[in-house]
Protein backbone atom coordinates (compact mmCIF):
# COMPACT_ATOMS: atom_id res chain seq x y z
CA UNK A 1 0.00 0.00 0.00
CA UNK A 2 1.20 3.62 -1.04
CA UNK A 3 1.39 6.11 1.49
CA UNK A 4 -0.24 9.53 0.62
CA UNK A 5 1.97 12.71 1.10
CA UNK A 6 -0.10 16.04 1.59
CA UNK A 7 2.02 19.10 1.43
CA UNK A 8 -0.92 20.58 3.94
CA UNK A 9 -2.68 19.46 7.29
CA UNK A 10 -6.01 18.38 6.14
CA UNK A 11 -9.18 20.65 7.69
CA UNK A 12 -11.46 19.89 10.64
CA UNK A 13 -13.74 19.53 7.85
CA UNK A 14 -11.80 16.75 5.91
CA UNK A 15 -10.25 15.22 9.23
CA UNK A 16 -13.67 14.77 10.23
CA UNK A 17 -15.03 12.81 6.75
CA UNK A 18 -11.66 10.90 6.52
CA UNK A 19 -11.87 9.42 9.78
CA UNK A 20 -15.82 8.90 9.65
CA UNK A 21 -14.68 6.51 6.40
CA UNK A 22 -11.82 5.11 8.53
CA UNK A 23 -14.73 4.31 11.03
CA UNK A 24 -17.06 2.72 8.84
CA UNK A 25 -14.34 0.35 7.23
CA UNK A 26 -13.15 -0.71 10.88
CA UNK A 27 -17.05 -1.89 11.75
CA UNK A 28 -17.23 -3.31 8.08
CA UNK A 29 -14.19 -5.42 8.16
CA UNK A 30 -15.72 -8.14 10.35
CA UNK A 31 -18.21 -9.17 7.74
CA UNK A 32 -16.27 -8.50 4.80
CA UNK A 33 -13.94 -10.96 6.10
CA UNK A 34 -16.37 -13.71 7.51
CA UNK A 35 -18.41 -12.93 3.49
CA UNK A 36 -14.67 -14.12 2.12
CA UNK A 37 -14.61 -17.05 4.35
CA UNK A 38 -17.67 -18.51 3.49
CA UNK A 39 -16.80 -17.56 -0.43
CA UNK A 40 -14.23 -19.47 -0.26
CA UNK A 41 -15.65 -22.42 1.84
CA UNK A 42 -18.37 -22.62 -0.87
CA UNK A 43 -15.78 -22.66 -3.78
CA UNK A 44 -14.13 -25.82 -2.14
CA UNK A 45 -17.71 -27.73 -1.89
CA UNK A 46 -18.22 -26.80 -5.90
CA UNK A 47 -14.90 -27.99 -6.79
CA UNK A 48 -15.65 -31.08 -4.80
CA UNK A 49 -19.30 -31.49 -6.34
CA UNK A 50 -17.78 -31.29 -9.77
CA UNK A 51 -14.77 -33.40 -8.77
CA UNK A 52 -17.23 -36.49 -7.67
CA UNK A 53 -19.49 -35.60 -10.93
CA UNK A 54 -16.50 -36.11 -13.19
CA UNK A 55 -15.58 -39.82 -11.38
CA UNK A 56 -19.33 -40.55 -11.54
CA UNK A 57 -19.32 -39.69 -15.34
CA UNK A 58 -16.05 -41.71 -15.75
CA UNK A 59 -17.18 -44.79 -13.73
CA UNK A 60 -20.19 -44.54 -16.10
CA UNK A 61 -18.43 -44.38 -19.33
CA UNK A 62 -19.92 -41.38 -20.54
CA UNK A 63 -18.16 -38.28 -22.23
CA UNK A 64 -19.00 -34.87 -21.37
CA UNK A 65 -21.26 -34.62 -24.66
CA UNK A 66 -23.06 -37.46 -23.48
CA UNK A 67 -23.74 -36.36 -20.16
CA UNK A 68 -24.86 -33.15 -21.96
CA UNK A 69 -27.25 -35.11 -23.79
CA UNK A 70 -28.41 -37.10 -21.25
CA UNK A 71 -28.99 -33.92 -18.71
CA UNK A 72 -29.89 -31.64 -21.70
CA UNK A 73 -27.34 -29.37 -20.44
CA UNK A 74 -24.98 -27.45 -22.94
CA UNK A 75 -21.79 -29.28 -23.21
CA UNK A 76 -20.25 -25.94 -22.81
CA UNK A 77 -21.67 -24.98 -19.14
CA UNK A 78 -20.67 -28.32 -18.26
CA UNK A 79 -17.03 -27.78 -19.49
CA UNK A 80 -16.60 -24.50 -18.08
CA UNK A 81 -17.94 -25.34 -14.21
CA UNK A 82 -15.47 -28.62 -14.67
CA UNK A 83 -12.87 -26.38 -15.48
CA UNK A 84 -13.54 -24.32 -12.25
CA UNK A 85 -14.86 -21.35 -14.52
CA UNK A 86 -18.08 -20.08 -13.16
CA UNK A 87 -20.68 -22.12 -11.91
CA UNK A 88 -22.62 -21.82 -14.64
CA UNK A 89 -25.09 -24.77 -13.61
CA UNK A 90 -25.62 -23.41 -10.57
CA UNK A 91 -26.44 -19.79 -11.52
CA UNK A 92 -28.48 -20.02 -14.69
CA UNK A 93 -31.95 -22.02 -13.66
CA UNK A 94 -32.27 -22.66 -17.63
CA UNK A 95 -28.93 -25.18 -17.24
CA UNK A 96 -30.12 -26.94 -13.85
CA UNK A 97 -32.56 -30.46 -14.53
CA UNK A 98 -31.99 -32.13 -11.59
CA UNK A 99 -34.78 -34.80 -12.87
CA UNK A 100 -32.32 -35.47 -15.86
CA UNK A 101 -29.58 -35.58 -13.60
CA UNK A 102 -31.02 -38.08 -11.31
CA UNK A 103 -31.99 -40.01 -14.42
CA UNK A 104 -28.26 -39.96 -15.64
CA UNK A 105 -26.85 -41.14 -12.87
CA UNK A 106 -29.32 -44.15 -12.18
C-alpha cells in the first residue's frame, strides 16, 4: 500500500469525513472478512461437487457430450464449471434439470 503525502494538514472539515470513512471500514471489516470465508468455503464444496461428478461420469463411461445429452445441459456450461470457470449450472436455472440428472446417474 502507497502512502499519501499532503504538502498541507487536512481541515477539521476533511479530518472529520476521513476518519468517519476510517470508522465505517473498521465496523465493516468483520463481515467483509467472515463474506470471504464462506466464499471461499463454498468454492471448495463446488470444486468437490464437480470433482465427484467427473468420477461418476467416468465410472459410467460417458463423455462430457453425453452427459450433456443425457442432462440436456450445454456441453459448454458443463465444461466451463469442470474447469472451475463459473458455476454456470448453478447460476443459470435454464442449465439446472436435476430430474435429468437423477436419471443420468441411475
Amino acid at each position: 500500500m502507497q502512502r499519501i503525502v499532503r504538502d498541507r494538514r487536512l481541515t477539521s472539515e476533511e479530518a472529520a469525513t476521513y476518519n468517519a470513512v476510517r470508522a465505517q471500514l473498521d465496523a465493516e471489516l468483520p463481515e467483509l472478512i467472515a463474506r470471504h470465508q464462506q466464499h471461499m468455503a463454498s468454492l471448495g464444496q463446488l470444486e468437490s461437487l464437480f470433482s465427484q461428478l467427473k468420477e461418476t461420469r467416468e465410472a459410467k463411461g460417458l463423455s462430457l457430450s453425453e452427459l450433456a445429452q443425457l442432462t440436456s445441459t450445454d456441453q459448454s456450461a458443463l465444461r466451463t464449471s469442470r474447469r472451475g470457470g463459473a458455476p454456470i449450472l448453478l447460476l443459470k436455472p435454464s442449465y439446472a434439470r436435476p430430474k435429468h440428472l437423477a436419471n443420468a446417474w441411475s
